[in-house]
PDB file of N, CA and C in Angstrom:
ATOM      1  N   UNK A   1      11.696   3.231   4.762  1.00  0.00           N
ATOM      2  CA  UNK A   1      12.066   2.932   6.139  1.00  0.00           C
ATOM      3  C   UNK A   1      10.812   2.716   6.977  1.00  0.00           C
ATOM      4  N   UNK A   2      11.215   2.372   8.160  1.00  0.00           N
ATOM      5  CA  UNK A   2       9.898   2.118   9.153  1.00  0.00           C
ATOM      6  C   UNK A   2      10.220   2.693  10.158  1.00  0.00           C
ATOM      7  N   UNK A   3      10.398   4.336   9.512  1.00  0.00           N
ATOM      8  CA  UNK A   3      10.120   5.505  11.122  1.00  0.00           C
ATOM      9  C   UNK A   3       8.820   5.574  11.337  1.00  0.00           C
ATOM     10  N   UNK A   4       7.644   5.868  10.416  1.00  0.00           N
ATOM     11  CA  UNK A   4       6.449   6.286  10.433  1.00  0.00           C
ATOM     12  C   UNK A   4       5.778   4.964  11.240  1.00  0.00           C
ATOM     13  N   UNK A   5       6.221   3.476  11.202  1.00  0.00           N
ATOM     14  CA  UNK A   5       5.767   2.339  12.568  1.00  0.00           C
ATOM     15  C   UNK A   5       6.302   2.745  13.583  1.00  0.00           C
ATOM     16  N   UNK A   6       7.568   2.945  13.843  1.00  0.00           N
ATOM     17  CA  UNK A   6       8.244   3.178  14.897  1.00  0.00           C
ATOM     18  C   UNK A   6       7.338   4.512  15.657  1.00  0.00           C
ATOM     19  N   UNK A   7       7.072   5.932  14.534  1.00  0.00           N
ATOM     20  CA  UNK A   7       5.982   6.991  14.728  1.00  0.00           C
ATOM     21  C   UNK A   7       5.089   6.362  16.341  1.00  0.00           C
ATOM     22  N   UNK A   8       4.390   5.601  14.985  1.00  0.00           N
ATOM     23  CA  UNK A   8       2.606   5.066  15.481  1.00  0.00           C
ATOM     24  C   UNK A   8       3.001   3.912  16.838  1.00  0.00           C
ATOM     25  N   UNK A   9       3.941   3.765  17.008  1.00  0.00           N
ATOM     26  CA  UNK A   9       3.735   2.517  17.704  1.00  0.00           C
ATOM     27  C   UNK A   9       4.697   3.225  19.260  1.00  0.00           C
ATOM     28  N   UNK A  10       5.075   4.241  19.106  1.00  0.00           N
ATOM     29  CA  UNK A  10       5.543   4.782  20.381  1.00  0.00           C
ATOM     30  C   UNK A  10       5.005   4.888  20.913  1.00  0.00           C
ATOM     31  N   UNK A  11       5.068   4.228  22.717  1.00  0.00           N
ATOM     32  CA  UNK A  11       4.862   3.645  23.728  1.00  0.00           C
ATOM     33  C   UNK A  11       3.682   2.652  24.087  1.00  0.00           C
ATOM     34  N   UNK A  12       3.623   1.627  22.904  1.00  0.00           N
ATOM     35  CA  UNK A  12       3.222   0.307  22.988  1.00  0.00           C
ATOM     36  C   UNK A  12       3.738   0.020  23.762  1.00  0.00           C
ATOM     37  N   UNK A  13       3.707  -1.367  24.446  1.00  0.00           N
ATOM     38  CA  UNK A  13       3.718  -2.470  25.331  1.00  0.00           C
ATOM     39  C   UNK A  13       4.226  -3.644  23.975  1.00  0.00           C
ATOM     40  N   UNK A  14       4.767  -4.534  24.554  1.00  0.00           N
ATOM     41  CA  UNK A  14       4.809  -5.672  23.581  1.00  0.00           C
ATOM     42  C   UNK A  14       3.939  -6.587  23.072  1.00  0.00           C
ATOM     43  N   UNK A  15       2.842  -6.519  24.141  1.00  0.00           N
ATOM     44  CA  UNK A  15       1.626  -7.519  23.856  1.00  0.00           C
ATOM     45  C   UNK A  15       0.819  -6.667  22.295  1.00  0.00           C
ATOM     46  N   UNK A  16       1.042  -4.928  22.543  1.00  0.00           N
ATOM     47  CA  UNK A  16       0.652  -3.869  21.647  1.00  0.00           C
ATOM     48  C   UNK A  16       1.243  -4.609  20.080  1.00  0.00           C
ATOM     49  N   UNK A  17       2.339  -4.638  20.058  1.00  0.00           N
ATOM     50  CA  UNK A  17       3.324  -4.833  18.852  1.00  0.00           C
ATOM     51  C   UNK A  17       2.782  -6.112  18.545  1.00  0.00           C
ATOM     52  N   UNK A  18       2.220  -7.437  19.425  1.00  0.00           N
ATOM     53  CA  UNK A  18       1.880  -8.768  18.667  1.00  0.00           C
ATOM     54  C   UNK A  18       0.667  -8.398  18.205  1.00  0.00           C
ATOM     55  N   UNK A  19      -0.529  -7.142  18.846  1.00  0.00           N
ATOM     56  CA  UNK A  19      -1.866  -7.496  18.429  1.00  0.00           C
ATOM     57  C   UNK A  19      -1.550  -7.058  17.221  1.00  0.00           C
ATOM     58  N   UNK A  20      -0.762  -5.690  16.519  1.00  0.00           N
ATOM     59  CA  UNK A  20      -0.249  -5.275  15.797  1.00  0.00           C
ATOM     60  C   UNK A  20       0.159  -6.224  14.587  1.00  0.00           C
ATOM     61  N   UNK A  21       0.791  -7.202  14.756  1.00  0.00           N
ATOM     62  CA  UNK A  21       1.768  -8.301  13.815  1.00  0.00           C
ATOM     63  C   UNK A  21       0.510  -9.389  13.512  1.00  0.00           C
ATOM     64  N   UNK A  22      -0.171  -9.687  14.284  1.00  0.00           N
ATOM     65  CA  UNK A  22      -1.471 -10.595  14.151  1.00  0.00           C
ATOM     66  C   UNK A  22      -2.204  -9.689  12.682  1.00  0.00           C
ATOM     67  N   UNK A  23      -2.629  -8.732  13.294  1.00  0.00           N
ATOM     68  CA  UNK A  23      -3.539  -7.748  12.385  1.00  0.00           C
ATOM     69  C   UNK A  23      -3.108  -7.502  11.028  1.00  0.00           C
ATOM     70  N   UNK A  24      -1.927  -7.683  11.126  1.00  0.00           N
ATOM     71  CA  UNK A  24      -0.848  -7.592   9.647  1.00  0.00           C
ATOM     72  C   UNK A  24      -1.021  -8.866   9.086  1.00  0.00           C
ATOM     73  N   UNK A  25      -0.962  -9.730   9.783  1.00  0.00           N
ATOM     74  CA  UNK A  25      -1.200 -11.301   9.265  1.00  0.00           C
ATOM     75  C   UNK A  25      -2.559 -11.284   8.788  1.00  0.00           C
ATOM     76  N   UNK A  26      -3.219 -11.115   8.779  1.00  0.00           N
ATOM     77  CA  UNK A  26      -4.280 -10.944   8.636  1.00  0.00           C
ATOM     78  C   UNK A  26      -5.032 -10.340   8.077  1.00  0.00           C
ATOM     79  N   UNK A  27      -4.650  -9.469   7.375  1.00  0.00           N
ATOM     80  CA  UNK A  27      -4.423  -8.617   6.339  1.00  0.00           C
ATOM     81  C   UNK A  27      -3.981  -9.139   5.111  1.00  0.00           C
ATOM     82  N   UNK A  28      -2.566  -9.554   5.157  1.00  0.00           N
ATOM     83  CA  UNK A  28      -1.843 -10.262   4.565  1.00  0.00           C
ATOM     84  C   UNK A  28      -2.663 -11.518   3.880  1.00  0.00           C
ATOM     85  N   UNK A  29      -3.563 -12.140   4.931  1.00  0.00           N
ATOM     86  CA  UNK A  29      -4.102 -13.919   4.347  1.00  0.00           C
ATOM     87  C   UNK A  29      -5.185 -13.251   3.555  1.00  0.00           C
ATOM     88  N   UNK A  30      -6.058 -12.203   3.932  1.00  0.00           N
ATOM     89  CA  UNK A  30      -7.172 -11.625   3.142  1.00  0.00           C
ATOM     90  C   UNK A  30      -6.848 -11.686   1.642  1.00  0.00           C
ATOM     91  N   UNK A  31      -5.374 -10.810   1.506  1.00  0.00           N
ATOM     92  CA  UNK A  31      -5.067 -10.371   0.386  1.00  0.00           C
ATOM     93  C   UNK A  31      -4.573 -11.973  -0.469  1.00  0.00           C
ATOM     94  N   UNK A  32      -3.785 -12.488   0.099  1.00  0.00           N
ATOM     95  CA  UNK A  32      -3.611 -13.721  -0.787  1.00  0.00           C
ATOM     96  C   UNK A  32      -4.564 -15.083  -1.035  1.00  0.00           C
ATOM     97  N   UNK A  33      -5.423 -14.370  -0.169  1.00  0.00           N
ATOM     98  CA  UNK A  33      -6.540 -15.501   0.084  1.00  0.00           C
ATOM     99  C   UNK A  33      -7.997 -14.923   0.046  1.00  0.00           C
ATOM    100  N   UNK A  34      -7.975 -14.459  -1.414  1.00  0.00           N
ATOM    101  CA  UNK A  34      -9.434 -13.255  -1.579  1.00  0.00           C
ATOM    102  C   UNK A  34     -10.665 -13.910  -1.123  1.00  0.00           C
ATOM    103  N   UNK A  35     -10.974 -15.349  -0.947  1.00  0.00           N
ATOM    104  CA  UNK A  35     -11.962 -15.919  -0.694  1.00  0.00           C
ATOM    105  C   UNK A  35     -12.126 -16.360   0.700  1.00  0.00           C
ATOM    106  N   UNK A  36     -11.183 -15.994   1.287  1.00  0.00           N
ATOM    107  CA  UNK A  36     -10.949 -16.954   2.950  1.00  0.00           C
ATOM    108  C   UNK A  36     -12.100 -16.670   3.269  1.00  0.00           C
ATOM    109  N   UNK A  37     -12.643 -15.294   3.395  1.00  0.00           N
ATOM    110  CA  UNK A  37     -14.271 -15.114   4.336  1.00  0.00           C
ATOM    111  C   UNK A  37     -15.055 -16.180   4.226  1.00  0.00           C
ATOM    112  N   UNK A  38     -15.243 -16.125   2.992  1.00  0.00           N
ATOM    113  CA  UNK A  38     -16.273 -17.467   2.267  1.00  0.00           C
ATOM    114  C   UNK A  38     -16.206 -18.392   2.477  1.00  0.00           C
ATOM    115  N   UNK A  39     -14.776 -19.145   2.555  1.00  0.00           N
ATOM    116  CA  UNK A  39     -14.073 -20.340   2.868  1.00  0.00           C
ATOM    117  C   UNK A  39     -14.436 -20.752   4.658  1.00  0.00           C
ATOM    118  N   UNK A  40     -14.259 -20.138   5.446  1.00  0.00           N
ATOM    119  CA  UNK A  40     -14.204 -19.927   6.544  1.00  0.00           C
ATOM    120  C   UNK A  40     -15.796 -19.979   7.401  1.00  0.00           C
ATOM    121  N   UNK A  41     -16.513 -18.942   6.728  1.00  0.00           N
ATOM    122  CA  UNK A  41     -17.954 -19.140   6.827  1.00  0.00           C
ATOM    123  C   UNK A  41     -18.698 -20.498   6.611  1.00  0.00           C
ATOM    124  N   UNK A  42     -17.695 -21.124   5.771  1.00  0.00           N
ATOM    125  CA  UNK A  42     -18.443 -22.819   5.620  1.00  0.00           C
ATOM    126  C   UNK A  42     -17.719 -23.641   6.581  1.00  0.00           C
ATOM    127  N   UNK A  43     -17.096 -23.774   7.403  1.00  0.00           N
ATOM    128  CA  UNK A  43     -16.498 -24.374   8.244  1.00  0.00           C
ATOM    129  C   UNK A  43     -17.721 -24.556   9.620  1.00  0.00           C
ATOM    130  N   UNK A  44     -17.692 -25.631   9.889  1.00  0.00           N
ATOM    131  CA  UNK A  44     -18.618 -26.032  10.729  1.00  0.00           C
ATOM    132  C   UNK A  44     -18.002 -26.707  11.980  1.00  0.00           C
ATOM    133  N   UNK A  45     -16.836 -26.950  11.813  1.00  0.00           N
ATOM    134  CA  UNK A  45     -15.534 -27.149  13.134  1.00  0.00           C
ATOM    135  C   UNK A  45     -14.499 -27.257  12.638  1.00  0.00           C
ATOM    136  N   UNK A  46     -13.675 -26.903  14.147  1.00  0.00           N
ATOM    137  CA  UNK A  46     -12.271 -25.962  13.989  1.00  0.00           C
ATOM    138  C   UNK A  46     -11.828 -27.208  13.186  1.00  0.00           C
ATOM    139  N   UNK A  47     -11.643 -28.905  13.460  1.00  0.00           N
ATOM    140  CA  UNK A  47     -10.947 -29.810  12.970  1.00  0.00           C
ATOM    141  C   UNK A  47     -10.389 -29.453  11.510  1.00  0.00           C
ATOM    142  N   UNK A  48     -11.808 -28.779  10.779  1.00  0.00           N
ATOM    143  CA  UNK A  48     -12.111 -28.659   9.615  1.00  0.00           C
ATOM    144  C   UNK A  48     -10.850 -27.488   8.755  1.00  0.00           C
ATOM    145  N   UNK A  49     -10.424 -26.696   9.747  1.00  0.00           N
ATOM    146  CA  UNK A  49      -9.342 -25.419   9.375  1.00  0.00           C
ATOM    147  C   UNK A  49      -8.006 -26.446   9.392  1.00  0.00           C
ATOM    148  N   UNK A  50      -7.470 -27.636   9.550  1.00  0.00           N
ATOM    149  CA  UNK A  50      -6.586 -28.030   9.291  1.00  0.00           C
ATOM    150  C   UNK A  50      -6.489 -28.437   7.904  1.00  0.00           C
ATOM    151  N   UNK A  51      -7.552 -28.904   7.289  1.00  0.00           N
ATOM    152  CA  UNK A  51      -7.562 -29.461   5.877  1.00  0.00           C
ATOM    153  C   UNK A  51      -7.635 -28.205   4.550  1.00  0.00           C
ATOM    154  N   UNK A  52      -7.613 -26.991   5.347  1.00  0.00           N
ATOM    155  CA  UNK A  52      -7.536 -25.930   4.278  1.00  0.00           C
ATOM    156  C   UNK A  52      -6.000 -25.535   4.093  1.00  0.00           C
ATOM    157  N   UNK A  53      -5.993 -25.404   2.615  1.00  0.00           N
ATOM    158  CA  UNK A  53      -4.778 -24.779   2.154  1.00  0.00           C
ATOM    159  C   UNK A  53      -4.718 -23.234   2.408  1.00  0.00           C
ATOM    160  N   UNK A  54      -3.892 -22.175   3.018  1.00  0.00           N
ATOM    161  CA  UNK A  54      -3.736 -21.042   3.054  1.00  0.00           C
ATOM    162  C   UNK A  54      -2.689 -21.223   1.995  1.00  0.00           C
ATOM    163  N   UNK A  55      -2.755 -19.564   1.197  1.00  0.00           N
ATOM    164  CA  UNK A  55      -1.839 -19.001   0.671  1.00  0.00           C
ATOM    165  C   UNK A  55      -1.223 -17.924   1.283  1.00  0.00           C
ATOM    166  N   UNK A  56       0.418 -17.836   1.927  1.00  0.00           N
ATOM    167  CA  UNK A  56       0.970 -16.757   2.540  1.00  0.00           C
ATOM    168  C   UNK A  56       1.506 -15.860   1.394  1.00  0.00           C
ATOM    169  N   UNK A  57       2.116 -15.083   2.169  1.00  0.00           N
ATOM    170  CA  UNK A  57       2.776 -13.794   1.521  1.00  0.00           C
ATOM    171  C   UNK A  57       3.355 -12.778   1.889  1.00  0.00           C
ATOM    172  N   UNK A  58       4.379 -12.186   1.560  1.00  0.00           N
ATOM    173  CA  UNK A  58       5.229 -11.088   2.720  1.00  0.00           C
ATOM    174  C   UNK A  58       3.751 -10.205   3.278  1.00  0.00           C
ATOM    175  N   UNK A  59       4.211  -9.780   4.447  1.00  0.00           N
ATOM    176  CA  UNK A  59       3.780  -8.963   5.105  1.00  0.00           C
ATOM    177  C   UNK A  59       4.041  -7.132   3.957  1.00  0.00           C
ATOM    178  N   UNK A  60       3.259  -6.410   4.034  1.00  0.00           N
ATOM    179  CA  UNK A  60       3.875  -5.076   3.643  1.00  0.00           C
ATOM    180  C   UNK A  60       3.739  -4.405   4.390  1.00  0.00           C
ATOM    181  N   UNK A  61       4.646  -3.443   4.243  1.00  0.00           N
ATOM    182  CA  UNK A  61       4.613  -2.296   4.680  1.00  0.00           C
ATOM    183  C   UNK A  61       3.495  -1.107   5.247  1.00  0.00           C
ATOM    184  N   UNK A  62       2.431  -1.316   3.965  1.00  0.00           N
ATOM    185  CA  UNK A  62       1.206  -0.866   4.007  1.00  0.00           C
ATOM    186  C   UNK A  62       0.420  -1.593   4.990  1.00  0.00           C
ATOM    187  N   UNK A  63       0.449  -3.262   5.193  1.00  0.00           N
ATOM    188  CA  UNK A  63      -0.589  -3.550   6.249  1.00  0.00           C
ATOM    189  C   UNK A  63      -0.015  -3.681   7.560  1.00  0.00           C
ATOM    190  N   UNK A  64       1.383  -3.531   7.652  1.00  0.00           N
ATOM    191  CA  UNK A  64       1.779  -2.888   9.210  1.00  0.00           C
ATOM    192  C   UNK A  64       1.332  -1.276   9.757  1.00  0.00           C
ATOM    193  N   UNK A  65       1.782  -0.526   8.568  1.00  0.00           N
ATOM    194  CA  UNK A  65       0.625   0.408   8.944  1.00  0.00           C
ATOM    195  C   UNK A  65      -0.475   0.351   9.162  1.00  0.00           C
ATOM    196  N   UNK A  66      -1.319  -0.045   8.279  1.00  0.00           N
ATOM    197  CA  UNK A  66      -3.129  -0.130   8.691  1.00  0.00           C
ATOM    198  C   UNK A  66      -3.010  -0.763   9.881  1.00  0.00           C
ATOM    199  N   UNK A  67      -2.481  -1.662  10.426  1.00  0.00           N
ATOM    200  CA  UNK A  67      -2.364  -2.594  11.483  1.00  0.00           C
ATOM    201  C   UNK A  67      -2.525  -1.591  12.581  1.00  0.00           C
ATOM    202  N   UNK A  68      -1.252  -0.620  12.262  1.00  0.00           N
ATOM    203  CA  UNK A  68      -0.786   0.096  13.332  1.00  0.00           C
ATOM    204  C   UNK A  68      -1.273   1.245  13.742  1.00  0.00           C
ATOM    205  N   UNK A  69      -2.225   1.626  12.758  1.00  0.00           N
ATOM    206  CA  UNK A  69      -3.127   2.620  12.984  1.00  0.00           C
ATOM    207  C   UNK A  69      -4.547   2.219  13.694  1.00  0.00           C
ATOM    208  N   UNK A  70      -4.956   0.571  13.142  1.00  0.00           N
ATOM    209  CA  UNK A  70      -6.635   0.122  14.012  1.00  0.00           C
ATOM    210  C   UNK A  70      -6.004   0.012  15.172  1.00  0.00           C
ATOM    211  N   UNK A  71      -4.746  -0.953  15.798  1.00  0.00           N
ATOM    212  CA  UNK A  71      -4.514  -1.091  16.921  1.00  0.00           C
ATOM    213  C   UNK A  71      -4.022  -0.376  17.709  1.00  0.00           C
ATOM    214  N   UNK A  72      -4.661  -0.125  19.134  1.00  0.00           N
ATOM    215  CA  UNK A  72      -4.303   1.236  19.820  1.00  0.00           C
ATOM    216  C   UNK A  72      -4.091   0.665  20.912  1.00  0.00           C
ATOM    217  N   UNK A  73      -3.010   1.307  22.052  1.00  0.00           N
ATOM    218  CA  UNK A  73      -1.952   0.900  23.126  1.00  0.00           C
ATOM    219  C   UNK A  73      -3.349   0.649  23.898  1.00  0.00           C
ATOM    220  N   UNK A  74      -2.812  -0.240  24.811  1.00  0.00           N
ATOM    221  CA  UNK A  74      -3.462  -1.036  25.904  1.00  0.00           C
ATOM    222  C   UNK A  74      -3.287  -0.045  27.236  1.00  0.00           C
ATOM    223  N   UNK A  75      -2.498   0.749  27.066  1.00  0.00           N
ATOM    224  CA  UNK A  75      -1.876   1.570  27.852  1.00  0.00           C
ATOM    225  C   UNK A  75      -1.996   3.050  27.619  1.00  0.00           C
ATOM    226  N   UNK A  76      -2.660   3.965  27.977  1.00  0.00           N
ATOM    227  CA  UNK A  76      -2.247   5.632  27.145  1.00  0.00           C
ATOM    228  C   UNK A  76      -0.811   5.925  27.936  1.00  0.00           C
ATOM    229  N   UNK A  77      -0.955   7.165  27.205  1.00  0.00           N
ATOM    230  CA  UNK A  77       0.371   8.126  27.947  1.00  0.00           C
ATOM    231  C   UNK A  77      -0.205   8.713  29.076  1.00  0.00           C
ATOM    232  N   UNK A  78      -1.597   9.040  29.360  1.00  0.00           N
ATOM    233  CA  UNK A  78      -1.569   9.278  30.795  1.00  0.00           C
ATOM    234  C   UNK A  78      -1.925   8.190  31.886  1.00  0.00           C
ATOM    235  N   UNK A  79      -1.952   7.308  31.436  1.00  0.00           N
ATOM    236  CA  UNK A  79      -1.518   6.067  32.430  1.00  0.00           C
ATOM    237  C   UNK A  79      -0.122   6.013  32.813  1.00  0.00           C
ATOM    238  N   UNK A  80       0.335   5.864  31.870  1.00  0.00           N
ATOM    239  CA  UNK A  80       2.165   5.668  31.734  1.00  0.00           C
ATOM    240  C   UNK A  80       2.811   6.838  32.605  1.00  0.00           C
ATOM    241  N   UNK A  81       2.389   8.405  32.226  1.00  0.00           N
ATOM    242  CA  UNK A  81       2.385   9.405  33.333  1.00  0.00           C
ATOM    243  C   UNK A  81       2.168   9.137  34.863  1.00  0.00           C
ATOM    244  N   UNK A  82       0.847   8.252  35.423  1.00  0.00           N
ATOM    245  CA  UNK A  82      -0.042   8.187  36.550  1.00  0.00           C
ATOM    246  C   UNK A  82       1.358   7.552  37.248  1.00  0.00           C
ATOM    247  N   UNK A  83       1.650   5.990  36.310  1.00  0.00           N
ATOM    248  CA  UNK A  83       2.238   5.021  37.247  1.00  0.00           C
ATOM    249  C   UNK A  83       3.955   5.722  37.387  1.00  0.00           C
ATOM    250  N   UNK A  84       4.418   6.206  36.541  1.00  0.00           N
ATOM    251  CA  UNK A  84       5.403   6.887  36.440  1.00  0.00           C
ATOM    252  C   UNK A  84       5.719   7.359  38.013  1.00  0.00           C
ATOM    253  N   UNK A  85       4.805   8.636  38.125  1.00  0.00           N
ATOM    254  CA  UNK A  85       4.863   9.405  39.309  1.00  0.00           C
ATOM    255  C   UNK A  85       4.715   8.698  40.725  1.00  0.00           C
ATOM    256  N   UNK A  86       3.723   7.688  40.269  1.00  0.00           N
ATOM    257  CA  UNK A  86       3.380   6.746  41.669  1.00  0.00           C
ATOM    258  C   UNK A  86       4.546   6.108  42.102  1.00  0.00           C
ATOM    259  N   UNK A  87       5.351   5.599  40.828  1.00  0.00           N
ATOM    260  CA  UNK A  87       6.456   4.222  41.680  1.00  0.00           C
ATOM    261  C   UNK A  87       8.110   5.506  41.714  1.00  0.00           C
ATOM    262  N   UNK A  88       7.764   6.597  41.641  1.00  0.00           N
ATOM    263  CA  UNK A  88       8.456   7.348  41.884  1.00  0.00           C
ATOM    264  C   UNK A  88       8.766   7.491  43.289  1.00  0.00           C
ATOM    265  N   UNK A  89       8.034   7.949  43.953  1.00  0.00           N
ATOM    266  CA  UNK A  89       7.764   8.577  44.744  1.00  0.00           C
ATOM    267  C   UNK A  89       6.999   8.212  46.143  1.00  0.00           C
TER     268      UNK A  89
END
């Protein structure tokens, strides 16, 4: 199951959850694409990233976690506390 994302990712923002899904992607192209660094490092303009073949691949489980553990809320809980009380009141 994906309580332990749901865990890590309580009280993200949504912009939180895309940097999150990016980072997984990305992860993901590493793994199916063991050479991309290399590949990428020879690129001398962007034009040049259209003529490359990527290899995709499900997302796992494991790199939504790692994802979800480097990426950290844009927001803490004592922000979320601060504005809470402010538009309270």
């Amino acid at each position: 199951t994906y309580d332990e994302l749901a865990k890590l990712t309580e009280g993200y923002s949504g912009r939180d959850i895309a940097n999150i899904c990016k980072e997984a992607i990305m992860k993901m192209l590493r793994r199916a694409n063991p050479k991309i660094t290399e590949i990428l490092n020879k690129v001398k303009d962007l034009s040049e990233l259209e003529k490359i073949t990527y290899k995709v691949a499900p997302i796992t489980k494991q790199e939504l976690l790692e994802a979800a553990k480097k990426v950290k809320p844009a927001t803490t809980k004592q922000d979320v506390e601060k504005y809470s009380k402010l538009f309270k009141g």
